[in-house]
PDB file of N, CA and C in Angstrom:
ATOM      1  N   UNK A   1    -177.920 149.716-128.956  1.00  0.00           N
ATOM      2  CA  UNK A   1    -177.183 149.506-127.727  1.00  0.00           C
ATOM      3  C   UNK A   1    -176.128 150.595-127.573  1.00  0.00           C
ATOM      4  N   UNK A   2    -175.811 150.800-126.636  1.00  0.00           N
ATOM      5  CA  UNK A   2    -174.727 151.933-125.896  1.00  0.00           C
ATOM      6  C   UNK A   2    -173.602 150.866-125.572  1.00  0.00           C
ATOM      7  N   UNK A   3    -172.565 151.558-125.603  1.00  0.00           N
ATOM      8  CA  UNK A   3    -171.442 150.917-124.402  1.00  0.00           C
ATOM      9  C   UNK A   3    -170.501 152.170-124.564  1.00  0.00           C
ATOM     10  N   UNK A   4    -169.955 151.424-122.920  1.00  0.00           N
ATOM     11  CA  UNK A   4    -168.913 152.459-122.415  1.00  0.00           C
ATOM     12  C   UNK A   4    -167.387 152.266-122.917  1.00  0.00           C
ATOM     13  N   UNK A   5    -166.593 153.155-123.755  1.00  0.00           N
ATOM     14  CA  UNK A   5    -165.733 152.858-124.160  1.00  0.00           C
ATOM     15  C   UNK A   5    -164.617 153.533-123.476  1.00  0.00           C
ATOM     16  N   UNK A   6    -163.178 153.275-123.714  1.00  0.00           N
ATOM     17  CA  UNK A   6    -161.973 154.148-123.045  1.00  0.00           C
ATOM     18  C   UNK A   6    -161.144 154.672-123.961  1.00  0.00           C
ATOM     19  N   UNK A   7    -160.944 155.467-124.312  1.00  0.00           N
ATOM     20  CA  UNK A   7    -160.144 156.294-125.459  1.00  0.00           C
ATOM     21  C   UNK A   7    -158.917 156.832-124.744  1.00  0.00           C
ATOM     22  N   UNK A   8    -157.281 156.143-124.974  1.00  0.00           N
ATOM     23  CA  UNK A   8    -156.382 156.392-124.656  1.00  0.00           C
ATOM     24  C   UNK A   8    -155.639 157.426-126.081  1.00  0.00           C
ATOM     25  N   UNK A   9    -155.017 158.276-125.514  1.00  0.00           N
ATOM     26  CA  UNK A   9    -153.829 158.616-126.460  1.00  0.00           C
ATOM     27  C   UNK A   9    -152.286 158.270-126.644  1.00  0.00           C
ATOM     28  N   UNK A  10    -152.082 157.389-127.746  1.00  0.00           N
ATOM     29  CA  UNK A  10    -150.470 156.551-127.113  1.00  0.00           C
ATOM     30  C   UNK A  10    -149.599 157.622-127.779  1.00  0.00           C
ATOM     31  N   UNK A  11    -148.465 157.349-127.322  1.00  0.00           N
ATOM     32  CA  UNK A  11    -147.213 158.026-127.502  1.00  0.00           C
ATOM     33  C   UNK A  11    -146.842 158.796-129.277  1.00  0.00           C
ATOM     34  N   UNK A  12    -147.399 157.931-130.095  1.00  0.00           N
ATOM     35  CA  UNK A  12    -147.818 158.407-131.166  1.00  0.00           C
ATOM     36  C   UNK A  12    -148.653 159.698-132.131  1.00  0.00           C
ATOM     37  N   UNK A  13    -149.219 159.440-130.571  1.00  0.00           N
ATOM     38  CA  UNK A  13    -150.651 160.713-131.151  1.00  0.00           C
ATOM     39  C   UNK A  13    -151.934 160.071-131.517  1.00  0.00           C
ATOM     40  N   UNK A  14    -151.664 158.784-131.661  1.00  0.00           N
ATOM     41  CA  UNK A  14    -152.899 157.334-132.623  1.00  0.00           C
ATOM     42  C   UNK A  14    -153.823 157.630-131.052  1.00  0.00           C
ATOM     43  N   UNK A  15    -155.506 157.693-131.382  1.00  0.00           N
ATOM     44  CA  UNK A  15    -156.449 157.350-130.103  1.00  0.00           C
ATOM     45  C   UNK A  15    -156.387 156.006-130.251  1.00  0.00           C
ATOM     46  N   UNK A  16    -156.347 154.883-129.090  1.00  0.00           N
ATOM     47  CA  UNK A  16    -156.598 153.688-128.948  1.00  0.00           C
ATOM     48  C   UNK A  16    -158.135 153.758-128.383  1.00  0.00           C
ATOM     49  N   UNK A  17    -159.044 152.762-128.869  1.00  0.00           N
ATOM     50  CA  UNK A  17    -160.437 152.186-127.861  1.00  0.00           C
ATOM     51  C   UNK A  17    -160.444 151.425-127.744  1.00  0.00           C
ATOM     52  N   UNK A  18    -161.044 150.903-126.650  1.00  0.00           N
ATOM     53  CA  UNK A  18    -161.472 149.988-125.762  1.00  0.00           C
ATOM     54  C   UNK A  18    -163.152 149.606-125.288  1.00  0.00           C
ATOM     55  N   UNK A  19    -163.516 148.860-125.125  1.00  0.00           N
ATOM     56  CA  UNK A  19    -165.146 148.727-124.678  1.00  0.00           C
ATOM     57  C   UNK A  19    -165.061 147.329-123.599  1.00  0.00           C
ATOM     58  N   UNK A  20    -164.810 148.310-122.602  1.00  0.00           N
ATOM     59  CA  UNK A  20    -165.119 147.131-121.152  1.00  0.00           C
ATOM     60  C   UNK A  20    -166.031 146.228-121.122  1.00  0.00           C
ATOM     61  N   UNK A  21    -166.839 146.500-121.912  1.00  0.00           N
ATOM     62  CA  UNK A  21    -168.015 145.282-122.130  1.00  0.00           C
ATOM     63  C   UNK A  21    -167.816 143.943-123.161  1.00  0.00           C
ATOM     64  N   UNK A  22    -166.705 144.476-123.704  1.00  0.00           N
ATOM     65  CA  UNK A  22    -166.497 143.077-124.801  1.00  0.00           C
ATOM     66  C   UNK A  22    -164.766 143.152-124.793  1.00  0.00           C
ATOM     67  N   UNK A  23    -164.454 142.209-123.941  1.00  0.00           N
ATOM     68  CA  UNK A  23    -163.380 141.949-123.926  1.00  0.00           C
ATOM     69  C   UNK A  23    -162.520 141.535-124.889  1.00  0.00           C
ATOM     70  N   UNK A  24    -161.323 142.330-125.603  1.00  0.00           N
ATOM     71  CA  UNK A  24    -160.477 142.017-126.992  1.00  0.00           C
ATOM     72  C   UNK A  24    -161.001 143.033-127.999  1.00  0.00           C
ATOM     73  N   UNK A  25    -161.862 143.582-127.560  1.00  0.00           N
ATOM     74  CA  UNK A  25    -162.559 144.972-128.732  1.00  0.00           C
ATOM     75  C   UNK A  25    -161.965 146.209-128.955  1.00  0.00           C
ATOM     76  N   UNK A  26    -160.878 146.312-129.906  1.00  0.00           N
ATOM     77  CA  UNK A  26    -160.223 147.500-129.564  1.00  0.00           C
ATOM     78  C   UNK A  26    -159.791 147.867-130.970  1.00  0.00           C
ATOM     79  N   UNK A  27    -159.997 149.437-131.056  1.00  0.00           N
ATOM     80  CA  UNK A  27    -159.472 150.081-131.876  1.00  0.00           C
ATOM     81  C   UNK A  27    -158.748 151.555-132.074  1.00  0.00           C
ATOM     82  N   UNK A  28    -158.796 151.739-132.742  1.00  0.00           N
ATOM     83  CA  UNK A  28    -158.000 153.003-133.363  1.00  0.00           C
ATOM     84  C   UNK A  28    -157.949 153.998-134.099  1.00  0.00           C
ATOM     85  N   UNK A  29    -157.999 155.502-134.005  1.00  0.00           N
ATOM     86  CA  UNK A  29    -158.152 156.623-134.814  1.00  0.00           C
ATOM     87  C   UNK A  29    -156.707 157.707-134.642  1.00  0.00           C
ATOM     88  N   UNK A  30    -156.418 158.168-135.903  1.00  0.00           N
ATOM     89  CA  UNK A  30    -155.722 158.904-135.996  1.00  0.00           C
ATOM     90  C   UNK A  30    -156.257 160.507-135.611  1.00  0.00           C
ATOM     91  N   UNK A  31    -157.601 160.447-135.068  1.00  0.00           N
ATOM     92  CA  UNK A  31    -158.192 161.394-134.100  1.00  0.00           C
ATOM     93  C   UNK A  31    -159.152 160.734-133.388  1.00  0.00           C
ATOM     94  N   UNK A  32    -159.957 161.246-132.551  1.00  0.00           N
ATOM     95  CA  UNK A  32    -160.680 160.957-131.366  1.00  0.00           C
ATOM     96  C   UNK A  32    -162.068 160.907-132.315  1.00  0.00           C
ATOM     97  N   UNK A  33    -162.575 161.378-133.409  1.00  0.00           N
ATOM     98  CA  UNK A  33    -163.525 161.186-133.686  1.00  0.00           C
ATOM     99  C   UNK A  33    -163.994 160.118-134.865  1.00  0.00           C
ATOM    100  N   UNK A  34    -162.483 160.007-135.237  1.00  0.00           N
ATOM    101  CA  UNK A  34    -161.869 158.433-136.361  1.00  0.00           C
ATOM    102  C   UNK A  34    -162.202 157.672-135.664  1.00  0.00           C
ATOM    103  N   UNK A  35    -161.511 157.474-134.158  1.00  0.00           N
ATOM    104  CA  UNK A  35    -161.493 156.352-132.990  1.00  0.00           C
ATOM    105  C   UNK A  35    -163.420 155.974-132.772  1.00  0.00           C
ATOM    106  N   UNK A  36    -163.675 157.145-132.270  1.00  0.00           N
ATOM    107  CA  UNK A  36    -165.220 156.596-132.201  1.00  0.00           C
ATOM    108  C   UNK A  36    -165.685 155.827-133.348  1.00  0.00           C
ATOM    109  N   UNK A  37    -165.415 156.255-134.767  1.00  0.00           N
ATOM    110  CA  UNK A  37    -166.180 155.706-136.089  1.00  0.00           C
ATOM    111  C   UNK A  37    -165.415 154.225-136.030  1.00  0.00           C
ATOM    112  N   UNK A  38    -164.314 153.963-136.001  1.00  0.00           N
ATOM    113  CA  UNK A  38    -164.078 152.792-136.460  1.00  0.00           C
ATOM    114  C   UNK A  38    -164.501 152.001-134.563  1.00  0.00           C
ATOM    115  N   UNK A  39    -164.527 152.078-133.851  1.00  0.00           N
ATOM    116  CA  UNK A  39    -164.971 151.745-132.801  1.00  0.00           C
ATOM    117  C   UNK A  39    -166.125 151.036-132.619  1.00  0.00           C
ATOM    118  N   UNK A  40    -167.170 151.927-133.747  1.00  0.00           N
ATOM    119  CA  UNK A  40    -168.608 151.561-133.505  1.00  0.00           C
ATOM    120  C   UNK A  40    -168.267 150.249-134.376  1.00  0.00           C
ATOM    121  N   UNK A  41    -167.702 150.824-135.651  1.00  0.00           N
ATOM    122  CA  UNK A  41    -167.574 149.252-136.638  1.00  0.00           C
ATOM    123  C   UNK A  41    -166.925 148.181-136.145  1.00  0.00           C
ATOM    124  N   UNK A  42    -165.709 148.420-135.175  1.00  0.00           N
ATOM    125  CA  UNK A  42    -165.662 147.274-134.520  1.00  0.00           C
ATOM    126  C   UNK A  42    -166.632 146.311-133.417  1.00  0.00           C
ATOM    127  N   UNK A  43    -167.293 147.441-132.762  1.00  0.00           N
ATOM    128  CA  UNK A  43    -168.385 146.788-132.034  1.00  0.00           C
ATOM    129  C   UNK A  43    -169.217 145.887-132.517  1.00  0.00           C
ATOM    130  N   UNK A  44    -169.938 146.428-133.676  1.00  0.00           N
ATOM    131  CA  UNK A  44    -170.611 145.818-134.607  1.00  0.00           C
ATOM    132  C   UNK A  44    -170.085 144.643-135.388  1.00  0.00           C
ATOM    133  N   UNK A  45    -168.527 144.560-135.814  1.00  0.00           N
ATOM    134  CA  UNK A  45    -168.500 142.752-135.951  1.00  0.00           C
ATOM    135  C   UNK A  45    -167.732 141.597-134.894  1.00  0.00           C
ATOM    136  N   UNK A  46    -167.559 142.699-133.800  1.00  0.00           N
ATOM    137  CA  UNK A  46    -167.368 141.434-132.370  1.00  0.00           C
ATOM    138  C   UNK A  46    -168.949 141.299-132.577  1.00  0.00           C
ATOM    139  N   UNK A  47    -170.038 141.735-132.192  1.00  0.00           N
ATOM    140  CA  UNK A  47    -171.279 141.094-131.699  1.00  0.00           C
ATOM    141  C   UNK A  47    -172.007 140.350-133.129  1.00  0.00           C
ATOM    142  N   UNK A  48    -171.621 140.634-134.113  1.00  0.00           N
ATOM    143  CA  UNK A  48    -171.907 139.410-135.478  1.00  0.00           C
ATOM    144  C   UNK A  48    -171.167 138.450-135.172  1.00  0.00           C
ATOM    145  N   UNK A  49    -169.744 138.434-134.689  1.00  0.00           N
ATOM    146  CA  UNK A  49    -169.117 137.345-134.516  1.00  0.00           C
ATOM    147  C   UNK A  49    -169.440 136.467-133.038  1.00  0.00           C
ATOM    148  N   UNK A  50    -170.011 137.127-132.562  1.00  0.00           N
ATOM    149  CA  UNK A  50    -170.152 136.429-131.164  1.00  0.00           C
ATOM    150  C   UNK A  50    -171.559 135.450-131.753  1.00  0.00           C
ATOM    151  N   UNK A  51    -172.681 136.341-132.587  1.00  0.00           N
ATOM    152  CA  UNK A  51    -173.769 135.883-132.605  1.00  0.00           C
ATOM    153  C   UNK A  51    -173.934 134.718-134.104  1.00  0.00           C
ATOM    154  N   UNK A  52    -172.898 134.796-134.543  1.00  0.00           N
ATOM    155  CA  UNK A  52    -172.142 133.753-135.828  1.00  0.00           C
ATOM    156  C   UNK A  52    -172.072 132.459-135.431  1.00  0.00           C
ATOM    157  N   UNK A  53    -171.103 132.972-134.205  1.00  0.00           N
ATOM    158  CA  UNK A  53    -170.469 131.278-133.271  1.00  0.00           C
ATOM    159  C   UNK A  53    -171.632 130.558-132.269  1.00  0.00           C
ATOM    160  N   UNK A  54    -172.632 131.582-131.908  1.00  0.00           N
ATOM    161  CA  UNK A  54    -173.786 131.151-131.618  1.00  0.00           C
ATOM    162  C   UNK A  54    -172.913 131.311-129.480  1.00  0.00           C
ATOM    163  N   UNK A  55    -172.402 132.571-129.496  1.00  0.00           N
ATOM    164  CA  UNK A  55    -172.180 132.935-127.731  1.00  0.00           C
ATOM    165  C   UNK A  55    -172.970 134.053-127.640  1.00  0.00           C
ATOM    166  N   UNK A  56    -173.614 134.047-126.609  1.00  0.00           N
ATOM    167  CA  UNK A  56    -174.876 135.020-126.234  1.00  0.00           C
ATOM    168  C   UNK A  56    -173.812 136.061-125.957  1.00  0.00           C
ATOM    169  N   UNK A  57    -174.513 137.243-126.014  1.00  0.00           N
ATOM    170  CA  UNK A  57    -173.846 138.636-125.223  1.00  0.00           C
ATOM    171  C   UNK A  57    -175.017 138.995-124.112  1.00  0.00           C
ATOM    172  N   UNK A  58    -174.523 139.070-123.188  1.00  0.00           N
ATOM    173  CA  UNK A  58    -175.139 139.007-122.153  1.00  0.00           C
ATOM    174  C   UNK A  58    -174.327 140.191-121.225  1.00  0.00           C
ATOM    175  N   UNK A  59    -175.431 141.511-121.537  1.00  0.00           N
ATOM    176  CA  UNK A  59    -174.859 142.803-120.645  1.00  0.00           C
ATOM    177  C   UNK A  59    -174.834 142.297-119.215  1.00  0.00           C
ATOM    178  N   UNK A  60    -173.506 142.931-118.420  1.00  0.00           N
ATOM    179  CA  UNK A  60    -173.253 142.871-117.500  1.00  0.00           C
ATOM    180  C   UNK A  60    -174.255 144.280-116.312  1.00  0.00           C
ATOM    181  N   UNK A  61    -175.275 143.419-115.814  1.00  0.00           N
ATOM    182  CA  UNK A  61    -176.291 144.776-115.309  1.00  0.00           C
ATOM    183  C   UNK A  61    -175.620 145.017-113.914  1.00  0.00           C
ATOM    184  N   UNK A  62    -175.003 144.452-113.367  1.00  0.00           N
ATOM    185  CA  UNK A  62    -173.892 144.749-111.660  1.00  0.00           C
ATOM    186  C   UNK A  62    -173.518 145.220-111.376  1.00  0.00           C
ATOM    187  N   UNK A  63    -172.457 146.186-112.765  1.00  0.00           N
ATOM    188  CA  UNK A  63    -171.804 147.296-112.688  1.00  0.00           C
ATOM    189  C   UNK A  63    -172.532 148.408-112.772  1.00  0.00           C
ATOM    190  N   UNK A  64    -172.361 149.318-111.832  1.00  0.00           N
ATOM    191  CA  UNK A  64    -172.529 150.789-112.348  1.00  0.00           C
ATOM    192  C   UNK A  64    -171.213 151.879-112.637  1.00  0.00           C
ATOM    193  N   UNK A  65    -171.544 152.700-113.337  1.00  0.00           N
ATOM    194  CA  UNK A  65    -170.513 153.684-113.529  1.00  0.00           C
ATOM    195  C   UNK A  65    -170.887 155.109-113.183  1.00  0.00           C
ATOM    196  N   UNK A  66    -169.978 155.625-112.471  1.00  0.00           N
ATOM    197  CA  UNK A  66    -170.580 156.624-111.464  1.00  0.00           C
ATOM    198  C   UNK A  66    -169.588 157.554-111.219  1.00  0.00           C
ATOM    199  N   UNK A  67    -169.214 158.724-110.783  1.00  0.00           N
ATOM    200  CA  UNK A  67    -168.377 159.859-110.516  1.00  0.00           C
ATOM    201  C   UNK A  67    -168.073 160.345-109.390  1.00  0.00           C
ATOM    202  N   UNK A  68    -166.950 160.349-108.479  1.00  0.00           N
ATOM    203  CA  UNK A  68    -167.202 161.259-107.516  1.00  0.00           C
ATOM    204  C   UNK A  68    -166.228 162.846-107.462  1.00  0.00           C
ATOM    205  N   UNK A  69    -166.252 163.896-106.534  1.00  0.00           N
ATOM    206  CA  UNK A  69    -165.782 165.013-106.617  1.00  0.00           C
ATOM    207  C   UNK A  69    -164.927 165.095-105.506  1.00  0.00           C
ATOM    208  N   UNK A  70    -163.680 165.487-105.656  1.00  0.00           N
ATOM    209  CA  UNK A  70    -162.943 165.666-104.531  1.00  0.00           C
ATOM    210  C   UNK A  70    -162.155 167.097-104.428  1.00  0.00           C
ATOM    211  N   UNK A  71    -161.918 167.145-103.523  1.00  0.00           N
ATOM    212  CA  UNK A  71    -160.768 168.369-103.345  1.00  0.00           C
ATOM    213  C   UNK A  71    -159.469 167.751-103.235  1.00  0.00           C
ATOM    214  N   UNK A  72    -158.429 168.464-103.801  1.00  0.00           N
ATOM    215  CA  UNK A  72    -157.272 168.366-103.239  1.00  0.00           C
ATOM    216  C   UNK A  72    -156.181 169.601-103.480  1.00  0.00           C
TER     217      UNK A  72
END
């Protein structure tokens, strides 16, 4: 599985992630490519834990994510 994640940089310098698809899923790298690694491992035990407690994950297919170009 894929998901779309959000990689902030806080005031610290620490990357924060995020994954819009699983709400409360968030982690942290002391670089952007830490952030991805521990990211994936967090992904991986929200959806053991979801599938532990016996709650379906059920991708959201409604959304699209898409780009547009502007001038200004």
């Amino acid at each position: 599985m894929e998901f779309k994640i959000i990689i902030e940089q806080d005031e610290d310098g620490w990357y924060i992630v995020s994954v819009p698809a699983l709400p409360g899923c968030i982690s942290q790298g002391k670089t952007e490519d830490e952030a991805r690694i521990n990211i994936a491992e967090a992904i991986e035990l929200h959806l053991s834990a979801l599938a532990r407690d016996g709650i379906p994950f059920v991708p959201d297919t409604k959304k699209t994510v898409s780009y547009v170009s502007v001038q200004v």
